[in-house]
N, C-alpha and C. Protein backbone atom coordinates (compact mmCIF):
# COMPACT_ATOMS: atom_id res chain seq x y z
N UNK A 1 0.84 -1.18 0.00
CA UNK A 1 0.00 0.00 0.00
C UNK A 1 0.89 1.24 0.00
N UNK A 2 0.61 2.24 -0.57
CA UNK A 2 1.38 3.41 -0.92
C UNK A 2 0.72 4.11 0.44
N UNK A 3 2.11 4.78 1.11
CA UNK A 3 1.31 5.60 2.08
C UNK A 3 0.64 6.97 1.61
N UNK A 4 -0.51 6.66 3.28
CA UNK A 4 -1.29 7.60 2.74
C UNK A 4 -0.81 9.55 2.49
N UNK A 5 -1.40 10.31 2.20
CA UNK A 5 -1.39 11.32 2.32
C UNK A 5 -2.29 12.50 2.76
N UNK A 6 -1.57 13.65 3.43
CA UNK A 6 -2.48 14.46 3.69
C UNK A 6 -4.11 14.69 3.23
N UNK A 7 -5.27 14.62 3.98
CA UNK A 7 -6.24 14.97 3.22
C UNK A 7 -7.11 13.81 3.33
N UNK A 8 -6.41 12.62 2.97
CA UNK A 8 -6.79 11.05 2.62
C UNK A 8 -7.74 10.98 3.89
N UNK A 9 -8.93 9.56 3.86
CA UNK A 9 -9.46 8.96 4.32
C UNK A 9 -8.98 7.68 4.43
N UNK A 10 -8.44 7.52 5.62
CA UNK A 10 -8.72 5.75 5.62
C UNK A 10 -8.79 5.07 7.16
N UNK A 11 -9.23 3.74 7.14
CA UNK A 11 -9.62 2.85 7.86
C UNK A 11 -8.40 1.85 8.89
N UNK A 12 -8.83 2.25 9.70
CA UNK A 12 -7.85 1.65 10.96
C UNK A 12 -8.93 0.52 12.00
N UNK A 13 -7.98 -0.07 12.78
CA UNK A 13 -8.70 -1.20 14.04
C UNK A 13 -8.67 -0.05 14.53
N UNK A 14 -10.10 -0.14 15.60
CA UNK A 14 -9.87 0.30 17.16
C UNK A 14 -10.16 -0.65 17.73
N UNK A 15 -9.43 -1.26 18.76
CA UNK A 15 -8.21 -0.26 19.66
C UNK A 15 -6.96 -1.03 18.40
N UNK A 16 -6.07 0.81 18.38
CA UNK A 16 -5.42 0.02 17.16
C UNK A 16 -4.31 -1.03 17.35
N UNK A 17 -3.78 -1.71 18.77
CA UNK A 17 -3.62 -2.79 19.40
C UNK A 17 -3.85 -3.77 18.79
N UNK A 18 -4.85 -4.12 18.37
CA UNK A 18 -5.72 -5.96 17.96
C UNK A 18 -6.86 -5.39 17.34
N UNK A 19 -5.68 -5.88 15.62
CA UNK A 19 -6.98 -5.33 14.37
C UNK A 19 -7.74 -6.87 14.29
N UNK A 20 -7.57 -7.95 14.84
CA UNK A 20 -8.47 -8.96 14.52
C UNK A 20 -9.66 -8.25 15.40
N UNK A 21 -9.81 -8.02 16.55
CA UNK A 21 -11.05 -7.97 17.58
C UNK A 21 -11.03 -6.53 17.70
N UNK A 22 -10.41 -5.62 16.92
CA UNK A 22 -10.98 -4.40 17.01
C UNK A 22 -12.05 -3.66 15.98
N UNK A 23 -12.96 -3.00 16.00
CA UNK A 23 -13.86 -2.23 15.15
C UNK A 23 -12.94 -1.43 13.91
N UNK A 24 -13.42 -1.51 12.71
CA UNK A 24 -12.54 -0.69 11.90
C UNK A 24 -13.33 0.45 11.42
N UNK A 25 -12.68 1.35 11.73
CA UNK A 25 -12.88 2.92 11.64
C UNK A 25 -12.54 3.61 11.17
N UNK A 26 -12.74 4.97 10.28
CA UNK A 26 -12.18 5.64 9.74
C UNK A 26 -11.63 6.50 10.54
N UNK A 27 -10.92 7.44 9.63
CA UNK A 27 -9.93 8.49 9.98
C UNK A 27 -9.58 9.27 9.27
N UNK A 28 -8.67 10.52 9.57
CA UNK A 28 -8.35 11.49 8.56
C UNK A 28 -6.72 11.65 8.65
N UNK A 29 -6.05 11.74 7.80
CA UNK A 29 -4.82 11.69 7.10
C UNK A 29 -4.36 13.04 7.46
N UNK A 30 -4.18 13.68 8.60
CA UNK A 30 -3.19 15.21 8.99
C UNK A 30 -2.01 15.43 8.68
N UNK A 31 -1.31 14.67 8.73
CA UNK A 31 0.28 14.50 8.28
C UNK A 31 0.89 13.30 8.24
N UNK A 32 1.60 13.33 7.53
CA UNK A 32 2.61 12.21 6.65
C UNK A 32 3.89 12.55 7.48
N UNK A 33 5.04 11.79 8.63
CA UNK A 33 5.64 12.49 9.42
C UNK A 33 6.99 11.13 8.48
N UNK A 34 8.22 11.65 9.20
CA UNK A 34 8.83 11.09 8.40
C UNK A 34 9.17 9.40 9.01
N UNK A 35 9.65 8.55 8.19
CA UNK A 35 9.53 7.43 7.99
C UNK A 35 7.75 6.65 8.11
N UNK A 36 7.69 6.03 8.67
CA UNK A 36 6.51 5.35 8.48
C UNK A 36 5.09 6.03 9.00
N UNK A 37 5.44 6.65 9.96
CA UNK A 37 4.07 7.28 10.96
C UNK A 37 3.31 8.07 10.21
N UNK A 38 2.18 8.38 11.12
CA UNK A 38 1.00 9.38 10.11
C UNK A 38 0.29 10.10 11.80
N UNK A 39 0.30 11.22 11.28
CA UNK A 39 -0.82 11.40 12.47
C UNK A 39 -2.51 11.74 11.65
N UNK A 40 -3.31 10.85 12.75
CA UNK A 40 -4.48 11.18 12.30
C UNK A 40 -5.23 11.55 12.74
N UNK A 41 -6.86 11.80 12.07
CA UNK A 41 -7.55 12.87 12.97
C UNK A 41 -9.01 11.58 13.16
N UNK A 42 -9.44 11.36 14.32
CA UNK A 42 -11.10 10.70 15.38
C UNK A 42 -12.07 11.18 13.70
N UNK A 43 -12.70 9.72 13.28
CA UNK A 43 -14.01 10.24 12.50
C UNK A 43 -14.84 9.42 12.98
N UNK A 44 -16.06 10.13 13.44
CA UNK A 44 -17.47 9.27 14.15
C UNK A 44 -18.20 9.58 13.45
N UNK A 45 -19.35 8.63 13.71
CA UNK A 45 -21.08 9.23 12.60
C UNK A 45 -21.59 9.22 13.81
N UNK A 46 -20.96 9.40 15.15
CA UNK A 46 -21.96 10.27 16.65
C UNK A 46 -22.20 11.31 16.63
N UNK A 47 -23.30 12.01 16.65
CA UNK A 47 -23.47 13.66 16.29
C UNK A 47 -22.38 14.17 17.94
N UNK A 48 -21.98 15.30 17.31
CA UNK A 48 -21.00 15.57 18.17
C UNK A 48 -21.60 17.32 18.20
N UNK A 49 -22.03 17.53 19.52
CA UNK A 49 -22.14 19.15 19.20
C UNK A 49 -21.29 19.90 19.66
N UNK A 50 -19.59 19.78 20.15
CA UNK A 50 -18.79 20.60 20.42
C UNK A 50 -18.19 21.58 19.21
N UNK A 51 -17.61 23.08 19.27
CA UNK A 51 -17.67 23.52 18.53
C UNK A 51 -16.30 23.17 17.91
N UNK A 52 -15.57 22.37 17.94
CA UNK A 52 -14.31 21.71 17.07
C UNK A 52 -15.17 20.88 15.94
N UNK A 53 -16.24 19.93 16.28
CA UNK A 53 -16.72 19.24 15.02
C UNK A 53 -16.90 19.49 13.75
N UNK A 54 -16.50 19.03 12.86
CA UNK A 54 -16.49 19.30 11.12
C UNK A 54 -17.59 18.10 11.03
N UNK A 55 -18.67 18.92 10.20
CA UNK A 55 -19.11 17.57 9.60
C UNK A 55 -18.78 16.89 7.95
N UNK A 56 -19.11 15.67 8.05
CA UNK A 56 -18.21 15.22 6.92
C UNK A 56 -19.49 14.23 6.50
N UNK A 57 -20.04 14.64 5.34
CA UNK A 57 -20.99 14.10 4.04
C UNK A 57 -20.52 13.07 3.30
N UNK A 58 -20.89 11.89 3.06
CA UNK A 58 -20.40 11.14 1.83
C UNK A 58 -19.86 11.48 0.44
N UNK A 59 -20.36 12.67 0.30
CA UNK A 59 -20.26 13.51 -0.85
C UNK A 59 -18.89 13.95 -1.08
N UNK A 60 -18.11 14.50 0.48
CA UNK A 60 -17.35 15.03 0.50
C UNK A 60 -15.80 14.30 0.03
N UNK A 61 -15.98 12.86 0.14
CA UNK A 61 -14.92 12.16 -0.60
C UNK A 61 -14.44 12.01 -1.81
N UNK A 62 -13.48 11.92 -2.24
CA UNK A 62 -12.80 12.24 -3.60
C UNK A 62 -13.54 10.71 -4.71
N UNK A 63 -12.70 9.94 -4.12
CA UNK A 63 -13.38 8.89 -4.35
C UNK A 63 -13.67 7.72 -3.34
N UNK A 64 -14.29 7.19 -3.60
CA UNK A 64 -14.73 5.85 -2.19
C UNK A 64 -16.18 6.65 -2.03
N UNK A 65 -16.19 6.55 -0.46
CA UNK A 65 -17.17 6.55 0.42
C UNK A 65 -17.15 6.47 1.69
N UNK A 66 -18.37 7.33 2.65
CA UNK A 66 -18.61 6.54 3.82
C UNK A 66 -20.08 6.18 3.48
N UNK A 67 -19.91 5.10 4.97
CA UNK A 67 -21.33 4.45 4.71
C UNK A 67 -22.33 5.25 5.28
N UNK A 68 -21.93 6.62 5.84
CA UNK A 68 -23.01 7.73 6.54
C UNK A 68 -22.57 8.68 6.80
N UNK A 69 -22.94 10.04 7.11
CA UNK A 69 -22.69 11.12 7.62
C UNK A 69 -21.90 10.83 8.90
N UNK A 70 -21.00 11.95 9.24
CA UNK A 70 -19.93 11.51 9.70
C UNK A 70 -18.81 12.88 10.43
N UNK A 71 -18.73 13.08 11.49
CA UNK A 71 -18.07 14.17 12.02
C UNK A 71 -16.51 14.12 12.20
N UNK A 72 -15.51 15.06 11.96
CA UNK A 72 -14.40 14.97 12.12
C UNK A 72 -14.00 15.29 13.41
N UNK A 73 -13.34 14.66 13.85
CA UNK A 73 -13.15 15.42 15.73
C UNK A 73 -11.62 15.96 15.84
N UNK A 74 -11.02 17.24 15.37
CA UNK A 74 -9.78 17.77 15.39
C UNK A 74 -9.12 17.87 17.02
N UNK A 75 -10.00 17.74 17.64
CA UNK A 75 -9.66 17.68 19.00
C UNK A 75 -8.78 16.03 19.63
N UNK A 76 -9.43 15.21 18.58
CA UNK A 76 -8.97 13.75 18.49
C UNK A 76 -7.87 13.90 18.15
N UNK A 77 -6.79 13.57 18.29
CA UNK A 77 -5.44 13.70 17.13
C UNK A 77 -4.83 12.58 17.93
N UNK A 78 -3.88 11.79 16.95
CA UNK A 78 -3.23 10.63 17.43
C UNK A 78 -2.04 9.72 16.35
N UNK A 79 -0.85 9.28 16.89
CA UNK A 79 0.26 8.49 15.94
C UNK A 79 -0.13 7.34 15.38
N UNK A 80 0.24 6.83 14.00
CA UNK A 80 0.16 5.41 14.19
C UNK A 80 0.79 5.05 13.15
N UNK A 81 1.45 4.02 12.87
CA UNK A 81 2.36 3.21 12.07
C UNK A 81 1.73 3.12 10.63
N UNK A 82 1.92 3.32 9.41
CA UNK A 82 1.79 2.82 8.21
C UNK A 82 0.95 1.37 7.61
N UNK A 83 1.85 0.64 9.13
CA UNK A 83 1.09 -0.75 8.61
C UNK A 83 -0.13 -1.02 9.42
N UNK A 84 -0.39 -0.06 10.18
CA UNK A 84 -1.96 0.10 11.09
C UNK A 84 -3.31 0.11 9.98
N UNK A 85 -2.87 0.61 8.90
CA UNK A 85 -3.92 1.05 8.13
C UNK A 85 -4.58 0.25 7.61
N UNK A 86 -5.86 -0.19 7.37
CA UNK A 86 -6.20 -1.31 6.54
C UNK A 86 -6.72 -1.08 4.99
N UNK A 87 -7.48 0.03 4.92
CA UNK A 87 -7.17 0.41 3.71
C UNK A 87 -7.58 2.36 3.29
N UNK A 88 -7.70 2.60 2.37
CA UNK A 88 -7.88 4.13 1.79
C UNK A 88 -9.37 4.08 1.59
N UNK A 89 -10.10 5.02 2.10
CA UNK A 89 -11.46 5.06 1.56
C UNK A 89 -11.49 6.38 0.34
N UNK A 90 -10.67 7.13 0.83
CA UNK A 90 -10.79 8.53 -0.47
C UNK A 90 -10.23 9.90 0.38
């Protein structure tokens, strides 16, 4: 898999610990840091009414999809390895 880049959507385990028994979730692509890591940004379809929330439309993907409306949580921010990722949604 080509890593991702800024902007990108893609799908991680939570907890990202144990991708067999964890939920896979999206995320947002903040930075590309050097060698393997990425930091990314919390995406829920929980309505979130704090005033950090972005909401994020199916529409809004380049290509792919989500399967629903969907909030960005910039307040979320977090590291994770390259090979955490399971795949690119858009």
């Amino acid at each position: 898999m080509v890593k991702p880049v800024a902007g990108e959507i893609v799908v991680i385990p939570f907890p990202r610990n144990d991708p067999v028994a964890g939920k896979h979730r999206p995320a947002l692509v903040i930075a590309d840091l050097p060698g393997a890591d990425l930091i990314l940004c919390q995406i829920t379809s929980r309505a979130h009414w704090d005033s950090f929330a972005v909401p994020l439309d199916k529409s809004d993907c380049e290509r792919g999809q989500l399967d629903q409306p969907c909030f960005i949580r910039p307040q979320r921010l977090f590291t994770v390895e390259q090979h955490v990722i399971l795949h690119s949604v858009g």
